[in-house]
PDB file of N, CA and C in Angstrom:
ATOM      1  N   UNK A   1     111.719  91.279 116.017  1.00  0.00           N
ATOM      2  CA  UNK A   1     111.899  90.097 116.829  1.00  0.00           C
ATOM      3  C   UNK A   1     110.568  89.403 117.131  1.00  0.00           C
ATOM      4  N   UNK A   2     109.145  89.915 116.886  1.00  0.00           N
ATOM      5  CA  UNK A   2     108.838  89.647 117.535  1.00  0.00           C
ATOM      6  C   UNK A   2     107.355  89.569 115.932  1.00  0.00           C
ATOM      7  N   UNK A   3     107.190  88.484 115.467  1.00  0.00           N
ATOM      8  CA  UNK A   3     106.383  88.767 114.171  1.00  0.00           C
ATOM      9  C   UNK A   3     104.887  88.864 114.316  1.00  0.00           C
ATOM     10  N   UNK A   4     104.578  88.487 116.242  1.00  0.00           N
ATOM     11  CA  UNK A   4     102.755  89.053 115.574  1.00  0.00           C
ATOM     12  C   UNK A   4     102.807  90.353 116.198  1.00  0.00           C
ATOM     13  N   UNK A   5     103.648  91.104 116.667  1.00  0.00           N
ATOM     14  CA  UNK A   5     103.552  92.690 116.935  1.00  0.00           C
ATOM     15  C   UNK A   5     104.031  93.288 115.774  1.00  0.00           C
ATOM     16  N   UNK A   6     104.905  92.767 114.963  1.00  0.00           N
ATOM     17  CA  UNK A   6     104.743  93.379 113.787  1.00  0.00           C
ATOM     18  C   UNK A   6     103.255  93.547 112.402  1.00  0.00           C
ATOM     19  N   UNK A   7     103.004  92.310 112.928  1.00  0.00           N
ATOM     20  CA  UNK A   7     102.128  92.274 111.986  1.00  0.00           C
ATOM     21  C   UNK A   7     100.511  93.327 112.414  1.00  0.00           C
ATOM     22  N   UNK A   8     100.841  93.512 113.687  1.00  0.00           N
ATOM     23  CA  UNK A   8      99.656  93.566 114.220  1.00  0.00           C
ATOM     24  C   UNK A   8     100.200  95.293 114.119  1.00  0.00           C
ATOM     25  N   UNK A   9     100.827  95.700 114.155  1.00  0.00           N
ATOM     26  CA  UNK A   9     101.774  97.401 113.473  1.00  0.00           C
ATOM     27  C   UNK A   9     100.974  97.386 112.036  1.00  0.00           C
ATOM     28  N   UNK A  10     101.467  96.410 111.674  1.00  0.00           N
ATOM     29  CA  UNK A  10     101.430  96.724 109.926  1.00  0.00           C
ATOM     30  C   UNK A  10      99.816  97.166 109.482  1.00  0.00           C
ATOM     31  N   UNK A  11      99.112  95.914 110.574  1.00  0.00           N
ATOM     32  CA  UNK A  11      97.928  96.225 110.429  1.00  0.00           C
ATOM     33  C   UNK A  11      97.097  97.574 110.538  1.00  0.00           C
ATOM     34  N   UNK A  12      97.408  97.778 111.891  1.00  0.00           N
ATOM     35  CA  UNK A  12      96.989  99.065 112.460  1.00  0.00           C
ATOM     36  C   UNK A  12      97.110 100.225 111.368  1.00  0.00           C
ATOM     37  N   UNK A  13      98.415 100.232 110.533  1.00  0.00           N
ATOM     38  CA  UNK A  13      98.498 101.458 109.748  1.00  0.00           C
ATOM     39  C   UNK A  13      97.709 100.993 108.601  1.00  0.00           C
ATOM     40  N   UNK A  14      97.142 100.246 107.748  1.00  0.00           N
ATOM     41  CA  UNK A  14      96.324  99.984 107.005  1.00  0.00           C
ATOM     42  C   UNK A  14      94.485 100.559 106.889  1.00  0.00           C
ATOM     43  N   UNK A  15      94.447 101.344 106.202  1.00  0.00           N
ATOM     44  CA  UNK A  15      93.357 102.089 106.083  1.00  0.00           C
ATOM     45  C   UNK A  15      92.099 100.885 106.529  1.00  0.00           C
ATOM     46  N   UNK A  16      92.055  99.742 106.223  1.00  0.00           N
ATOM     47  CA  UNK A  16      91.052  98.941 106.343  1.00  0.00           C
ATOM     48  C   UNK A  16      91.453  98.168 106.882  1.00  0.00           C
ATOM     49  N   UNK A  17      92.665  98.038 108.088  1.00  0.00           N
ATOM     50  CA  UNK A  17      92.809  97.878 109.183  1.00  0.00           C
ATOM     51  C   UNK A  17      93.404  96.242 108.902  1.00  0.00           C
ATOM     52  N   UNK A  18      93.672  95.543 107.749  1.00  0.00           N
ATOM     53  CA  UNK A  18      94.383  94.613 107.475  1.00  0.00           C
ATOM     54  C   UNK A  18      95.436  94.728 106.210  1.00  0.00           C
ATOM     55  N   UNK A  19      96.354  94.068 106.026  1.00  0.00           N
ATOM     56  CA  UNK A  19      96.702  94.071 105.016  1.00  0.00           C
ATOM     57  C   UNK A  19      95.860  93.348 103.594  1.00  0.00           C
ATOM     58  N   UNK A  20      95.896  94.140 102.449  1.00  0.00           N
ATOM     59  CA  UNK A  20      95.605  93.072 101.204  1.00  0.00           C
ATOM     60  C   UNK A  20      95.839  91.694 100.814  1.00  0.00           C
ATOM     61  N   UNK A  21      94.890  90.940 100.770  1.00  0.00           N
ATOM     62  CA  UNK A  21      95.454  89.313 100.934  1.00  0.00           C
ATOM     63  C   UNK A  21      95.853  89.205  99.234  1.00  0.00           C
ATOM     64  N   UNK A  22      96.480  87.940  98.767  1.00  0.00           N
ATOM     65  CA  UNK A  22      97.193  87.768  97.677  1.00  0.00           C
ATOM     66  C   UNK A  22      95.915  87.527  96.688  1.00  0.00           C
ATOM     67  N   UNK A  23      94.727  86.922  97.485  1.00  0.00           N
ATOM     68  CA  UNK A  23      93.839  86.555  96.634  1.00  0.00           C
ATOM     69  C   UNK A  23      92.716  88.006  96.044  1.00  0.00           C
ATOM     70  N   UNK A  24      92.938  89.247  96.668  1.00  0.00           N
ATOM     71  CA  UNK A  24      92.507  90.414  95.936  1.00  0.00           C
ATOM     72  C   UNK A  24      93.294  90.706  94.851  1.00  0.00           C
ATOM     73  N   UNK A  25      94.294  90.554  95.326  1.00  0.00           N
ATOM     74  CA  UNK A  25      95.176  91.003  94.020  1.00  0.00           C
ATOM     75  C   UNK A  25      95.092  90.275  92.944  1.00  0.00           C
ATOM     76  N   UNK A  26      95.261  88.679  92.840  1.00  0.00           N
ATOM     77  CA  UNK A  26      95.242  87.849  92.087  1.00  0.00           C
ATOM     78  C   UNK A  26      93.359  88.099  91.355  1.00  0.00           C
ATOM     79  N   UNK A  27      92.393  88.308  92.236  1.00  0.00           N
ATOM     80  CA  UNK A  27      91.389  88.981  91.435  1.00  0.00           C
ATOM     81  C   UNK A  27      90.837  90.005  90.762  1.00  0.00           C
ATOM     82  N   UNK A  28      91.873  90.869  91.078  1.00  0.00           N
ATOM     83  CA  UNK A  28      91.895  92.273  89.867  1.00  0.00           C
ATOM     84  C   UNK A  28      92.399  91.678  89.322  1.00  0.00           C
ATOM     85  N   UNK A  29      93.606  90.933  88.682  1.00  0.00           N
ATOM     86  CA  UNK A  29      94.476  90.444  87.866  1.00  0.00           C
ATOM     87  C   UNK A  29      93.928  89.796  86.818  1.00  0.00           C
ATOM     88  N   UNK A  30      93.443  88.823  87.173  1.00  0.00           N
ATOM     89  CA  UNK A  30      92.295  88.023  86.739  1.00  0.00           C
ATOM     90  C   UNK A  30      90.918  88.889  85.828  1.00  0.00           C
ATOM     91  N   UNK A  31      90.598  89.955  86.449  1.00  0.00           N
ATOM     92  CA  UNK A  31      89.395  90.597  86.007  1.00  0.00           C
ATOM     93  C   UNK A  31      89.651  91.794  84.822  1.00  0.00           C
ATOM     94  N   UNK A  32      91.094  92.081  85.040  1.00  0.00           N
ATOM     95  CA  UNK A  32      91.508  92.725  83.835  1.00  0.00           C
ATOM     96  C   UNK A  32      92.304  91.958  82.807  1.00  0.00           C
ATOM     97  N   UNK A  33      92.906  90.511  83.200  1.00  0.00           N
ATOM     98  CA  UNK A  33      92.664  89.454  81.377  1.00  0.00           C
ATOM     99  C   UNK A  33      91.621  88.877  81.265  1.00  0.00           C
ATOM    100  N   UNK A  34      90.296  89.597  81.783  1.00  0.00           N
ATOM    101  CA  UNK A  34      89.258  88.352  81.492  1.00  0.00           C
ATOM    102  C   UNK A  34      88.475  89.326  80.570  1.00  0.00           C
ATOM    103  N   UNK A  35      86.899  88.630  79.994  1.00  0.00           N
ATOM    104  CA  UNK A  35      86.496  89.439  79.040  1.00  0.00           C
ATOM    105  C   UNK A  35      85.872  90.299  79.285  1.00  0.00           C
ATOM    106  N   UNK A  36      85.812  90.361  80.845  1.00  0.00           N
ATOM    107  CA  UNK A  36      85.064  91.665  81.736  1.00  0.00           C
ATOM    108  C   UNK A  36      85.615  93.020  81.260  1.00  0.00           C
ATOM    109  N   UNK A  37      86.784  92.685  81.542  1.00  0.00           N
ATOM    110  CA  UNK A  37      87.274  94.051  81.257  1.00  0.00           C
ATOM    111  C   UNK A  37      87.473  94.662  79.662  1.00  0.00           C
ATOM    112  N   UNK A  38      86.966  94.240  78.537  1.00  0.00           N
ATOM    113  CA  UNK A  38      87.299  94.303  77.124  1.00  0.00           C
ATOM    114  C   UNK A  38      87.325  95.697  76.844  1.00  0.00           C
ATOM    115  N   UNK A  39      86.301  96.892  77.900  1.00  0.00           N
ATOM    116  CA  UNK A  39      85.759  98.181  77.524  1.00  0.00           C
ATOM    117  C   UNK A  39      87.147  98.795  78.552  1.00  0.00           C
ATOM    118  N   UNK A  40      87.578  98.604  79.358  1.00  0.00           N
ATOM    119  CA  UNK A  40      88.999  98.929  80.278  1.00  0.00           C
ATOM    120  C   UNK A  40      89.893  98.978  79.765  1.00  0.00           C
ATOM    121  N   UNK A  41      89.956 100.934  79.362  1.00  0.00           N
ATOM    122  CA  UNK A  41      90.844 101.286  78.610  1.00  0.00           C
ATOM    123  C   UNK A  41      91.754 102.243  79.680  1.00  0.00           C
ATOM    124  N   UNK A  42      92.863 102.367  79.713  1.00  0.00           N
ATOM    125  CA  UNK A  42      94.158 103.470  80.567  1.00  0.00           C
ATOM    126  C   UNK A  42      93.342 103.780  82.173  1.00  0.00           C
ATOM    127  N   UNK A  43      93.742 102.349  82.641  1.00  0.00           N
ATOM    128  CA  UNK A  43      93.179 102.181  84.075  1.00  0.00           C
ATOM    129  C   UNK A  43      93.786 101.949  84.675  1.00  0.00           C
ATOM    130  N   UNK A  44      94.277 102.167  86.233  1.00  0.00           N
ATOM    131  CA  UNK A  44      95.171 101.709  86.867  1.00  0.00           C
ATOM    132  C   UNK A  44      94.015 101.855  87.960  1.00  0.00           C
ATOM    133  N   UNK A  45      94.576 100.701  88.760  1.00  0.00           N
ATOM    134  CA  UNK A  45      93.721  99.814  89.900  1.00  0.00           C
ATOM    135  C   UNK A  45      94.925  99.665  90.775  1.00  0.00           C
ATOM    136  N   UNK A  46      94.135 100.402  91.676  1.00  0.00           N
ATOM    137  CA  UNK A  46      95.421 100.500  93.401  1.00  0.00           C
ATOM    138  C   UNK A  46      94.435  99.137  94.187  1.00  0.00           C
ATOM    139  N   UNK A  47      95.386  97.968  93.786  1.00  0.00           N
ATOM    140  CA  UNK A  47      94.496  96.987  95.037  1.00  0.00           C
ATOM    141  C   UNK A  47      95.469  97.297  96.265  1.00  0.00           C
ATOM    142  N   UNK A  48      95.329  98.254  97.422  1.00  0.00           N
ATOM    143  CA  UNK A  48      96.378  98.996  98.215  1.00  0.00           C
ATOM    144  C   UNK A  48      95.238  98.862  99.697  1.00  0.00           C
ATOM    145  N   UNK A  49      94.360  98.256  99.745  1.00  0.00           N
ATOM    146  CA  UNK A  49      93.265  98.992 100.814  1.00  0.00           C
ATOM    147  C   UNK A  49      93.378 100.373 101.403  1.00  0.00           C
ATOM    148  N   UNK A  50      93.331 100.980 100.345  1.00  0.00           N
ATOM    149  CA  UNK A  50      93.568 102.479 100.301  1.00  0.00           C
ATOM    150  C   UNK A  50      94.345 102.766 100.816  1.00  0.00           C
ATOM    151  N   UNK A  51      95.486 102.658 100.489  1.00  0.00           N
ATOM    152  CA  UNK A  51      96.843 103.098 101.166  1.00  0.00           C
ATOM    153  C   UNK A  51      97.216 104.117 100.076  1.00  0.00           C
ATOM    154  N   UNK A  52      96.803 103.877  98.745  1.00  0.00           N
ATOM    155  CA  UNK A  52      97.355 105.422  98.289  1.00  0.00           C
ATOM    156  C   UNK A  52      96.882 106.628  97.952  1.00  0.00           C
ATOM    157  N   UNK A  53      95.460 106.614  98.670  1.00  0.00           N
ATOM    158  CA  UNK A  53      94.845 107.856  99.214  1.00  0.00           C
ATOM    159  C   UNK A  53      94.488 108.247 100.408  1.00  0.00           C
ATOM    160  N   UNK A  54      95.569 107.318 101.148  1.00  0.00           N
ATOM    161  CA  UNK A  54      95.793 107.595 103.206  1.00  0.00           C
ATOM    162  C   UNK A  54      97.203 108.978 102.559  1.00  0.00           C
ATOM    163  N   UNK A  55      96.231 109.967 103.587  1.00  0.00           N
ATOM    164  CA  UNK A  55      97.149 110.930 104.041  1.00  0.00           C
ATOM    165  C   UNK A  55      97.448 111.488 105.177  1.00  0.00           C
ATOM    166  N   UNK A  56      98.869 111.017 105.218  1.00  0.00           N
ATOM    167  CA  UNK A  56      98.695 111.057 106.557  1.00  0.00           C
ATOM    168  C   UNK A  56      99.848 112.522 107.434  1.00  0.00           C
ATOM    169  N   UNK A  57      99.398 112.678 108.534  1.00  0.00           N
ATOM    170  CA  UNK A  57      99.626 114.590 109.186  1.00  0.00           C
ATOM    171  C   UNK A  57     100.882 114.823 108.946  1.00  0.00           C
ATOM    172  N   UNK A  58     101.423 115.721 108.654  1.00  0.00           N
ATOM    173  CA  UNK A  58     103.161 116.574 108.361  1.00  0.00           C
ATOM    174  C   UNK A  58     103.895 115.275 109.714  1.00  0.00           C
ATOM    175  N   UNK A  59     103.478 115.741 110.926  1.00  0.00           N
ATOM    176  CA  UNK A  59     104.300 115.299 112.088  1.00  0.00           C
ATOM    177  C   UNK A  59     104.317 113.714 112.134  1.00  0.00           C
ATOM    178  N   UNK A  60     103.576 113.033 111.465  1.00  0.00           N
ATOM    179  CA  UNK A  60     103.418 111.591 111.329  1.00  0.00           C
ATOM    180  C   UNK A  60     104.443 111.454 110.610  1.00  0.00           C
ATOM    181  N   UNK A  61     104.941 111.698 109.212  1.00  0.00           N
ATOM    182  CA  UNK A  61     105.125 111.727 108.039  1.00  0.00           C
ATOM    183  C   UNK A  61     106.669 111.453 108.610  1.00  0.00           C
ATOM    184  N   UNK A  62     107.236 112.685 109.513  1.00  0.00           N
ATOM    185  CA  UNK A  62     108.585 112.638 109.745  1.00  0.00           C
ATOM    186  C   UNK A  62     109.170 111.486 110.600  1.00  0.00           C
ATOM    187  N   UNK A  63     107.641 111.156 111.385  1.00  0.00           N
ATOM    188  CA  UNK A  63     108.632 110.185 112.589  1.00  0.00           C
ATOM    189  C   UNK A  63     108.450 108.899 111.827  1.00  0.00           C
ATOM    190  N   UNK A  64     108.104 108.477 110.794  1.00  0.00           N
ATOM    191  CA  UNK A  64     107.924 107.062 109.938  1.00  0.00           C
ATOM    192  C   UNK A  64     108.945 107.399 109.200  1.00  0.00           C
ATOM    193  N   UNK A  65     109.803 108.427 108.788  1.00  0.00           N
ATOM    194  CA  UNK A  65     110.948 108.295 107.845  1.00  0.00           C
ATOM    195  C   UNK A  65     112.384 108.392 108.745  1.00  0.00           C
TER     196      UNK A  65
END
């Protein structure tokens, strides 16, 4: 109900304390069809602000599911 307490949730759980804006993403995107990347071979790129190496405690885990 209430969208800047959500957002301001969403934030909080974000390792770097914001969410990823569209324009990071759109610049990995960019940097792997460009000719930068020609030597970028079986790479995968988490643009996640480390969300998929947040681990987070057993007791956390249950009350978010």
């Amino acid at each position: 109900a209430d969208p800047q307490a959500l957002r301001a949730a969403l934030n909080a759980r974000q390792p770097t304390g914001r969410l990823v804006a569209a324009g990071e993403v759109a610049a990995a995107i960019a940097y792997f069809a460009g000719p930068e990347s020609a030597s970028v071979t079986g790479t995968a790129l988490a643009v996640d602000g480390g969300m998929a190496g947040l681990r987070l405690p057993p007791d956390r885990i249950r009350r978010e599911q």
